[in-house]
Each structure stands twice: as structure tokens, then as C-alpha cells.
N, C-alpha and C. Protein backbone atom coordinates (compact mmCIF):
# COMPACT_ATOMS: atom_id res chain seq x y z
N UNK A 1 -18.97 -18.92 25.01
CA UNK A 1 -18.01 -18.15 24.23
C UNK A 1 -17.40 -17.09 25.12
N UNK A 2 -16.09 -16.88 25.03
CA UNK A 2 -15.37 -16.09 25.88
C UNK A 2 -14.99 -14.77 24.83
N UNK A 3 -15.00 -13.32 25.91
CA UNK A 3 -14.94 -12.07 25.33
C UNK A 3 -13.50 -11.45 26.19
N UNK A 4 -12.41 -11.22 24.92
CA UNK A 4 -11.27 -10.04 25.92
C UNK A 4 -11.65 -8.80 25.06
N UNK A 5 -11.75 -8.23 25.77
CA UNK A 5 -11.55 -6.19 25.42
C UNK A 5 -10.45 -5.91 25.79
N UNK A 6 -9.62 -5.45 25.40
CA UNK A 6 -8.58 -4.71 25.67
C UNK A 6 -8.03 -3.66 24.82
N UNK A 7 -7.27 -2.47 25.10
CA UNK A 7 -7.12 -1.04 24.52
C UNK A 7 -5.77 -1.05 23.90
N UNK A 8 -5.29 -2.05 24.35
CA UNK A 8 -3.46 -2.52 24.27
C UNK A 8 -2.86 -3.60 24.39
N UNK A 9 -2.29 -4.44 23.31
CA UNK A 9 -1.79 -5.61 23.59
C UNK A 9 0.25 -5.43 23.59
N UNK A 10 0.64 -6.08 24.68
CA UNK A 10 2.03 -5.46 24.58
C UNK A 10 2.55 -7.15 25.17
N UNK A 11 3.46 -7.60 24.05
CA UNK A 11 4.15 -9.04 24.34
C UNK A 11 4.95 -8.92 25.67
N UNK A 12 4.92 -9.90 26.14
CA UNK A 12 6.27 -10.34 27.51
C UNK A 12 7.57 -10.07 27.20
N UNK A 13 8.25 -10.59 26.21
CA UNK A 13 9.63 -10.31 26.40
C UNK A 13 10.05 -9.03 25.47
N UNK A 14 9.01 -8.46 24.89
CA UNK A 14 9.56 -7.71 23.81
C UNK A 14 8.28 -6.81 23.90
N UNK A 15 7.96 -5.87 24.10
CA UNK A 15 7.22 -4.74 24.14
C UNK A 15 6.26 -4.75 22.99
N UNK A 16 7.16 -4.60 22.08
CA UNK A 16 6.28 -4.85 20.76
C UNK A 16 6.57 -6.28 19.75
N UNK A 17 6.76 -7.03 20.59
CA UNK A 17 6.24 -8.38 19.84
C UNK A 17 5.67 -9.40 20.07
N UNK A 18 4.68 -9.65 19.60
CA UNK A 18 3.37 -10.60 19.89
C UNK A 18 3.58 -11.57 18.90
N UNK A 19 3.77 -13.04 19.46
CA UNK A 19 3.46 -14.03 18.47
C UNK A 19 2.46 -14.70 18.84
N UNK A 20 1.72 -15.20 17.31
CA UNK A 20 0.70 -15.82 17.19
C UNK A 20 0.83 -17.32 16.85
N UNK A 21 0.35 -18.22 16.89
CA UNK A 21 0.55 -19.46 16.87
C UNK A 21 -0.50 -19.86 15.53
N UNK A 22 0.60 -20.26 14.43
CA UNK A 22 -0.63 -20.66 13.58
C UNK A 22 -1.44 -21.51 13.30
N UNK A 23 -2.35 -21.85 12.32
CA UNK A 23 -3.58 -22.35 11.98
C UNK A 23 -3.12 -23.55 12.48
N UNK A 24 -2.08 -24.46 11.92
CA UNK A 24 -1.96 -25.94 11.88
C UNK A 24 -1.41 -25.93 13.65
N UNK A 25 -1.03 -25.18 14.41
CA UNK A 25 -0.43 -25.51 15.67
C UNK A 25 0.85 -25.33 15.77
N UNK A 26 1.54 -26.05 14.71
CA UNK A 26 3.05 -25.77 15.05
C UNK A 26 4.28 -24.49 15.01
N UNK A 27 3.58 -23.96 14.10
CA UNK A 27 4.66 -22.65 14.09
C UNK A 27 3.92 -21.46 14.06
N UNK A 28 4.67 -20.50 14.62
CA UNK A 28 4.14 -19.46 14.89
C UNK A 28 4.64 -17.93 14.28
N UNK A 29 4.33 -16.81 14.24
CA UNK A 29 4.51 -15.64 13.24
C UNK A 29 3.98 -14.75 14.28
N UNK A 30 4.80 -13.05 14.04
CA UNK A 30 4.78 -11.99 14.69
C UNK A 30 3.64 -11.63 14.18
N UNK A 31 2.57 -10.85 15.05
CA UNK A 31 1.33 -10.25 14.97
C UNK A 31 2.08 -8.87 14.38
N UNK A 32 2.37 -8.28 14.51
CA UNK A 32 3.03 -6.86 13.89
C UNK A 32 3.30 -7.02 12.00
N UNK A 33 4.16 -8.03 11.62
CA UNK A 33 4.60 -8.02 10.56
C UNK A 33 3.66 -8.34 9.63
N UNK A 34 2.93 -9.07 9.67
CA UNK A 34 1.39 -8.78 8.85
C UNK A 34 0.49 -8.01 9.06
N UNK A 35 0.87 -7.20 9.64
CA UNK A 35 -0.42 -5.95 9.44
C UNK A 35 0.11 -5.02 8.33
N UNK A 36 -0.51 -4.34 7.80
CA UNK A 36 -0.58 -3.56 6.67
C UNK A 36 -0.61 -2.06 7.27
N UNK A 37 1.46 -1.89 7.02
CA UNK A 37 1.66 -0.43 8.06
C UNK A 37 0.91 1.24 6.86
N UNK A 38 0.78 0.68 5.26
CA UNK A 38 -0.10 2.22 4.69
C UNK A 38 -0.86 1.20 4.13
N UNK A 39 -1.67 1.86 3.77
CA UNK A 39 -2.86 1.50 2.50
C UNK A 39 -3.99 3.15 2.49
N UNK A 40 -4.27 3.18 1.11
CA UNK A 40 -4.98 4.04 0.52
C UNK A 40 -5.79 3.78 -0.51
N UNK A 41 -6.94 4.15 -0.62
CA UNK A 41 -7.99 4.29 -1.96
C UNK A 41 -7.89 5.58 -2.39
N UNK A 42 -7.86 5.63 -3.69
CA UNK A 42 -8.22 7.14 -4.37
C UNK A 42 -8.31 7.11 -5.49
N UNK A 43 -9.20 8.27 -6.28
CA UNK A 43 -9.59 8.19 -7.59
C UNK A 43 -8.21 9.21 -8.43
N UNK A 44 -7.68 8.43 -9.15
CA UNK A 44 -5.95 8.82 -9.89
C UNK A 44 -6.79 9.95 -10.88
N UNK A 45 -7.98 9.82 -11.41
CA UNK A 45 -8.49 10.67 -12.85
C UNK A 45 -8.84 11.84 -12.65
N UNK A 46 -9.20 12.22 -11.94
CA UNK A 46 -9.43 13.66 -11.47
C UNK A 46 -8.98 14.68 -10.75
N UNK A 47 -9.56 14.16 -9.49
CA UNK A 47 -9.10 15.08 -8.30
C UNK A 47 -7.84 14.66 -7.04
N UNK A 48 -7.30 13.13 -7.60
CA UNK A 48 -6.96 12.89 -6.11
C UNK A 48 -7.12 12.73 -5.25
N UNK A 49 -8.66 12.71 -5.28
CA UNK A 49 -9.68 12.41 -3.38
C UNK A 49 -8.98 11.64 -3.12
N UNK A 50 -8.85 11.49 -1.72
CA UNK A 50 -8.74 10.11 -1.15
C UNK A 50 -9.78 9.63 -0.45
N UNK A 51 -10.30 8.40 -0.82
CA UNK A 51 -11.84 7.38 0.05
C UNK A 51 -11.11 7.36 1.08
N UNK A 52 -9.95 6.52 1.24
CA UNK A 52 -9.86 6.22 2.49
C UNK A 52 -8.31 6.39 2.76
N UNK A 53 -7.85 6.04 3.78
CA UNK A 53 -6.52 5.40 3.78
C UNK A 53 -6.08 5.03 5.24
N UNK A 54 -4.71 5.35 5.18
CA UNK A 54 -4.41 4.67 6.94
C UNK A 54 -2.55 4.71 6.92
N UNK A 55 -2.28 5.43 7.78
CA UNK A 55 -0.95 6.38 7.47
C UNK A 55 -0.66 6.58 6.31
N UNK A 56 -1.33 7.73 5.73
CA UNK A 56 -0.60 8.46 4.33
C UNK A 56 -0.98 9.84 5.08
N UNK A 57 0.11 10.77 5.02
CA UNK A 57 -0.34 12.50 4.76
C UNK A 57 -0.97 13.00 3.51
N UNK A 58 -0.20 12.45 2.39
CA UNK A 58 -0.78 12.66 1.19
C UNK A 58 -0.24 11.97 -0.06
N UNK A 59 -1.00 12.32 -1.05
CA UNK A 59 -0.33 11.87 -2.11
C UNK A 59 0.08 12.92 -2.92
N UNK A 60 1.39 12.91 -3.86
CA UNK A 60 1.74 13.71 -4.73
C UNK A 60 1.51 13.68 -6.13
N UNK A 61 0.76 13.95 -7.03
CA UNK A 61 0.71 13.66 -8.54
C UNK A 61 1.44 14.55 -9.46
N UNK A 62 2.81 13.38 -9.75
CA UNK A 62 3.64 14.14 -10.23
C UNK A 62 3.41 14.46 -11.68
N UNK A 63 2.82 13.54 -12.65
CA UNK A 63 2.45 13.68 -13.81
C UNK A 63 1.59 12.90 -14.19
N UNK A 64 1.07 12.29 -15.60
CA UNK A 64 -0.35 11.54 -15.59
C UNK A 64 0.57 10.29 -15.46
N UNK A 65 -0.66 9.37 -14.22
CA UNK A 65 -0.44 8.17 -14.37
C UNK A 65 0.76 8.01 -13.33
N UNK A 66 1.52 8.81 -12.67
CA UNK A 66 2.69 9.01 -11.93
C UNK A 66 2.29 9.77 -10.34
N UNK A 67 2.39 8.94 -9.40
CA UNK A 67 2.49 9.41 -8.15
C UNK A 67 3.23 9.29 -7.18
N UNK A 68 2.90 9.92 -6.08
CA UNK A 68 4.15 9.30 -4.54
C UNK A 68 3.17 9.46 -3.33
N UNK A 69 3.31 8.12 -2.61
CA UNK A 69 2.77 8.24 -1.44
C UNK A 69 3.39 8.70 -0.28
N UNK A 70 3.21 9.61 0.23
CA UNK A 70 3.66 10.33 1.20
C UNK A 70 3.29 9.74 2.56
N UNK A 71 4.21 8.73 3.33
CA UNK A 71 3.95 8.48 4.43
C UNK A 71 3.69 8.88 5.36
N UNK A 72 2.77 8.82 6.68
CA UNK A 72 3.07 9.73 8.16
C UNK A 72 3.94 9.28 8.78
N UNK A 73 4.22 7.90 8.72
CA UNK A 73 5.30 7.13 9.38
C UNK A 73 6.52 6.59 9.18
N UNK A 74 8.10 6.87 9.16
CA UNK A 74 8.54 6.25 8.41
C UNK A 74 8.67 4.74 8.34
N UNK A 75 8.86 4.00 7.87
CA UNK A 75 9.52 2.85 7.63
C UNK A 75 10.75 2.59 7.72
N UNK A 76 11.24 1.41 8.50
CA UNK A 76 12.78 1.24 9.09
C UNK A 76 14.31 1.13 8.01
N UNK A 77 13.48 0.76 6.72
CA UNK A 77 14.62 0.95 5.91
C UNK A 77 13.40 1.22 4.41
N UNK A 78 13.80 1.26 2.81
CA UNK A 78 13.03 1.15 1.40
C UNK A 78 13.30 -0.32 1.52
N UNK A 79 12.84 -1.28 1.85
CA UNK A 79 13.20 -2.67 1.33
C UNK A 79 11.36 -2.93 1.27
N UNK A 80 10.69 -1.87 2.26
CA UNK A 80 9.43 -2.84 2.24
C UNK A 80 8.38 -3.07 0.32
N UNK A 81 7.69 -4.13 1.02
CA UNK A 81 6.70 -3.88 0.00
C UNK A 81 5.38 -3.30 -0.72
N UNK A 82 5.72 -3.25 -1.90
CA UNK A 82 3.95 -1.99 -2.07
C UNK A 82 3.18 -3.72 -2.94
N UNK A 83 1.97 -3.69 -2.91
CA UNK A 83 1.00 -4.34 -3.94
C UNK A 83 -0.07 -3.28 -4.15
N UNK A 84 -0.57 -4.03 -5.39
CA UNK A 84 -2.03 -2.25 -5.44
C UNK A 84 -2.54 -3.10 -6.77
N UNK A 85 -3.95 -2.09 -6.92
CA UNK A 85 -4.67 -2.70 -8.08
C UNK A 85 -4.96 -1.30 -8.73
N UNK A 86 -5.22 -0.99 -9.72
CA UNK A 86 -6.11 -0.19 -10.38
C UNK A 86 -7.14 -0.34 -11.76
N UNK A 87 -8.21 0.00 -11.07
CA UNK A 87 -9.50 -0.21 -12.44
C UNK A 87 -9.63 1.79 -13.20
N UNK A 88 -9.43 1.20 -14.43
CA UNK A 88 -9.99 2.56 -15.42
C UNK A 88 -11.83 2.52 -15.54
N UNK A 89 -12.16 3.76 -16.17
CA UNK A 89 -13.92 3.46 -16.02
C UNK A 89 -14.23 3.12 -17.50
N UNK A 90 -13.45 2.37 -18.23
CA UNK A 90 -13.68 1.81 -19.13
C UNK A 90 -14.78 0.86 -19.34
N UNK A 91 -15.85 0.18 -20.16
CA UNK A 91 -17.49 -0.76 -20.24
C UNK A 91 -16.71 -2.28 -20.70
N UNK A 92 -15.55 -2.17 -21.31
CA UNK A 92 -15.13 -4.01 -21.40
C UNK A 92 -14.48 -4.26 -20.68
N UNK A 93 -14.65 -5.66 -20.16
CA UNK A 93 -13.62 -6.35 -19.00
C UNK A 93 -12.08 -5.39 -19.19
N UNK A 94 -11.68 -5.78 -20.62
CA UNK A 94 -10.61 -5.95 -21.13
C UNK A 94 -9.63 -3.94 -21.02
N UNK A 95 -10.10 -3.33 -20.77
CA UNK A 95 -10.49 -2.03 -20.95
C UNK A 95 -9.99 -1.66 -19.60
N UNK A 96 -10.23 -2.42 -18.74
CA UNK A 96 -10.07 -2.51 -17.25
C UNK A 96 -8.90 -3.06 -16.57
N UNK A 97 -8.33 -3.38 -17.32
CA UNK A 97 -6.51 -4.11 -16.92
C UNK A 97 -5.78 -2.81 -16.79
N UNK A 98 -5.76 -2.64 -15.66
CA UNK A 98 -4.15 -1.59 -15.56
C UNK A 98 -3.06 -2.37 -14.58
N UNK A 99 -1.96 -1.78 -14.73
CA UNK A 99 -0.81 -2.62 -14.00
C UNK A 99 -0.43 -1.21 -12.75
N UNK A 100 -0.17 -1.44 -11.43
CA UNK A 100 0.80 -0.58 -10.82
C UNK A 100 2.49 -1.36 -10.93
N UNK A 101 3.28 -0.29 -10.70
CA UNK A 101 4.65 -0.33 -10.83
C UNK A 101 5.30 0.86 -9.92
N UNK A 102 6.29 0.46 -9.43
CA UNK A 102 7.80 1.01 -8.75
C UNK A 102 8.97 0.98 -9.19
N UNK A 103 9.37 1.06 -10.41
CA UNK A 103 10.66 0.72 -11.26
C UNK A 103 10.83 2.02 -10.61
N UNK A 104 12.29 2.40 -10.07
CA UNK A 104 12.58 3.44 -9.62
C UNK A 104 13.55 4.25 -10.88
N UNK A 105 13.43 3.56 -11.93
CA UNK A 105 14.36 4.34 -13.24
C UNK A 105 12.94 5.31 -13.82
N UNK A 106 12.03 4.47 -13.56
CA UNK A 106 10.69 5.28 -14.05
C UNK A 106 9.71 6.88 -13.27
N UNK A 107 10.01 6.07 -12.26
CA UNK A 107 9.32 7.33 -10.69
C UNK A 107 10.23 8.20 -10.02
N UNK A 108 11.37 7.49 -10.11
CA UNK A 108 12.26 8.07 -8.68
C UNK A 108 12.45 6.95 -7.63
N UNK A 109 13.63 6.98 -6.59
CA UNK A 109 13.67 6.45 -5.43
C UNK A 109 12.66 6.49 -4.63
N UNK A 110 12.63 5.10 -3.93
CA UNK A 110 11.64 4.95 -2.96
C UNK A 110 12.91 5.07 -1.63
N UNK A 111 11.87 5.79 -1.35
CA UNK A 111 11.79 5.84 0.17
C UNK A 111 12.02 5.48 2.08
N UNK A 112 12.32 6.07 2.84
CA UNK A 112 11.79 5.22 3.87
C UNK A 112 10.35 6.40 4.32
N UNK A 113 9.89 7.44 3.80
CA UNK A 113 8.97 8.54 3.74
C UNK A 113 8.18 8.30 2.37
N UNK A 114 8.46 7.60 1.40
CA UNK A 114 8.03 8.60 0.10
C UNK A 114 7.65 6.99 -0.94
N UNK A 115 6.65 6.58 -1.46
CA UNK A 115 6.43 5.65 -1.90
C UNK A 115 6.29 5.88 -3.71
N UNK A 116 7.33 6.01 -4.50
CA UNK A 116 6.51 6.29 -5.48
C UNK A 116 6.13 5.00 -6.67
N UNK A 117 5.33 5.57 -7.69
CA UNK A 117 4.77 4.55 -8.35
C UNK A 117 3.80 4.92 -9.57
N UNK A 118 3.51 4.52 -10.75
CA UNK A 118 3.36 4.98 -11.59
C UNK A 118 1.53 3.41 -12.07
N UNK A 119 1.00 3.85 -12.81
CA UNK A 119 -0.55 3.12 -13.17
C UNK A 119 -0.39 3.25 -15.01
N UNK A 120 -0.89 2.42 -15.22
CA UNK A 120 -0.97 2.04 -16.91
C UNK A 120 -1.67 0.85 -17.33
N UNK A 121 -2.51 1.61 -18.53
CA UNK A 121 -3.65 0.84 -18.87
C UNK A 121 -2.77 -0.57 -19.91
N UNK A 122 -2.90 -1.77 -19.98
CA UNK A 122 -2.39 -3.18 -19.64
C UNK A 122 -2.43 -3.35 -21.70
N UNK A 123 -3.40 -2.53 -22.32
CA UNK A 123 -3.37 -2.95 -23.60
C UNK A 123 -3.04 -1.88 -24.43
N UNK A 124 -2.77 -0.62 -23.54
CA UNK A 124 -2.17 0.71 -24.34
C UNK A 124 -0.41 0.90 -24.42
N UNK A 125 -0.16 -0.70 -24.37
CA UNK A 125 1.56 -0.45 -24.05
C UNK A 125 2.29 0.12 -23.60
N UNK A 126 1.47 0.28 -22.09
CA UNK A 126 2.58 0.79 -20.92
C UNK A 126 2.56 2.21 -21.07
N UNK A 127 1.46 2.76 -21.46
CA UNK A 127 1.00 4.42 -21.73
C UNK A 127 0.56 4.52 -20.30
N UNK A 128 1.52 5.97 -19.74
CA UNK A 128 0.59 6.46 -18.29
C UNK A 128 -0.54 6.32 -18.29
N UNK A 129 -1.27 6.03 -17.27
CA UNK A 129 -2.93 6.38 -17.55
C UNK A 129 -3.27 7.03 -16.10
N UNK A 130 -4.23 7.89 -15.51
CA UNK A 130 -4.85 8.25 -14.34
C UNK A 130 -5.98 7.14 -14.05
N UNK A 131 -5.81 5.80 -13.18
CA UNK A 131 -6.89 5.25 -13.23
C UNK A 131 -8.58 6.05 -12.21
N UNK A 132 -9.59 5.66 -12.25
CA UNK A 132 -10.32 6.31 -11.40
C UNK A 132 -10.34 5.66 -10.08
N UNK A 133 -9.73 4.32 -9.91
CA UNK A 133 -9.88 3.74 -8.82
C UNK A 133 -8.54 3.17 -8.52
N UNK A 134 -7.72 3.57 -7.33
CA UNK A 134 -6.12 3.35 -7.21
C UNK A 134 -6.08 2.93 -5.89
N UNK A 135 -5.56 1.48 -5.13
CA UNK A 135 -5.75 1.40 -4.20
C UNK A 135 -4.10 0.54 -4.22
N UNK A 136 -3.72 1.32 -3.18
CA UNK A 136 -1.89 0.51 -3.04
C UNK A 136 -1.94 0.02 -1.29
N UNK A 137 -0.89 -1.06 -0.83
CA UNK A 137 -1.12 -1.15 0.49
C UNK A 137 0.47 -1.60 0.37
N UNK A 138 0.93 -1.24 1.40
CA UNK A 138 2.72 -1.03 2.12
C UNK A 138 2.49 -2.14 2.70
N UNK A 139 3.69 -3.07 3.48
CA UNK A 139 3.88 -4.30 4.31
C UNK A 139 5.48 -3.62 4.50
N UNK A 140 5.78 -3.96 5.43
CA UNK A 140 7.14 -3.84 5.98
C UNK A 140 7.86 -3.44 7.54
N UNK A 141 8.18 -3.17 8.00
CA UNK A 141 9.02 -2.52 9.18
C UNK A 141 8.56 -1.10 9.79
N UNK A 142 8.21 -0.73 10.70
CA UNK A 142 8.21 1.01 10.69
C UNK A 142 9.53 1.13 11.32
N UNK A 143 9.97 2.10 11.09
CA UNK A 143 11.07 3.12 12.20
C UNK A 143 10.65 2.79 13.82
């Protein structure tokens, strides 16, 4: 079995672009564009901790159930994408359905800095909710 270490990978014709050759052999995809440029965990019900994350400065909680992710980095244009999950600490499965959303008639404009987005429990008809567990992740372009 063969081992590379390296501190820096930088493509031949393009500084920053590395293609990878995929699974089946024939076609191939930029190493950059699937990586996941934010992602964050945090508890929406309380305090706003954040567990973890990976370019965010912070988050803003604008009202219940309503936030904005505050990027460190920008992003090259708002076209990218957010996905996210959130669980309430509700005891039935059913109790536990919340939806995230970006309707920008609802939050505000997104961003090439500013991610916003709003959490709601799935059987309270689209009622804000603060979930305790909020985890969103960005895909797109940086600046």
C-alpha cells in the first residue's frame, strides 16, 4: 500500500483546479466544487452555541425560528446552495419533523456574505420554531 503526505495540492494548468477521475473511469469532476465551502451545528432553542462549524463568523438570530449565517468567506455570486436538517427535543418520531427554508420573501436576501433561513416544526403549520439541533451546509463558488 502506497502513502502521499502532502500540505498542498495545487493542479497543473490551473492553480486551483484539481480533477478527479471518477468511480466508473470515464469522466471526471473538480475536487474543489464538492467540498462543502460552510457548514455549522448549533442548538437554535436556547443559546445559539455553536458545536461546530467551518467558515461561519457567526450566526445572527433574528427572531424565533429565524436566522442568518454569517460567512468568513465570501462566495462568488448568491446562486450557491444551502441543505440542513433540524430535530426539535420532542419524545415522538412525529414531533421531530422540522423543515429548513430560504424563501427570501420570508428571511431577507441571501447573500454572497449572509445566508439567511428560517426552521419550523413540519405538523405546527409552518409555525417558527427554535429547533435544539440545526445543522445547515453551503456548496457553491468562493470569491
Amino acid at each position: 500500500m502506497s502513502e502521499i503526505l502532502v500540505n498542498k495540492l495545487t493542479g497543473t494548468s490551473t492553480a486551483g483546479s484539481i480533477l478527479v477521475t471518477g468511480e466508473g473511469g470515464a469522466a471526471t469532476m473538480q475536487l474543489q466544487q464538492g467540498l462543502a465551502k460552510v457548514w455549522v451545528n448549533f442548538e437554535a432553542d436556547s443559546s445559539n452555541a455553536i458545536r461546530d462549524s467551518f467558515s461561519l463568523s457567526s450566526i445572527t438570530d433574528a427572531t424565533t425560528g429565524t436566522f442568518t449565517l454569517n460567512l468568513s468567506s465570501a462566495m462568488s455570486n448568491d446562486d450557491y446552495i444551502m441543505t440542513g436538517s433540524a430535530l426539535t427535543s420532542q419524545t415522538s418520531a412525529f414531533d421531530d419533523a422540522a423543515i429548513i427554508n430560504r424563501d427570501s420573501s420570508q428571511v431577507g436576501s441571501i447573500t454572497t456574505t449572509a445566508n439567511p433561513f428560517y426552521t419550523y416544526r413540519f405538523e405546527t403549520s409552518e409555525t417558527l420554531y427554535d429547533c435544539n439541533e440545526t445543522m445547515v451546509i453551503l456548496h457553491g463558488d468562493l470569491a
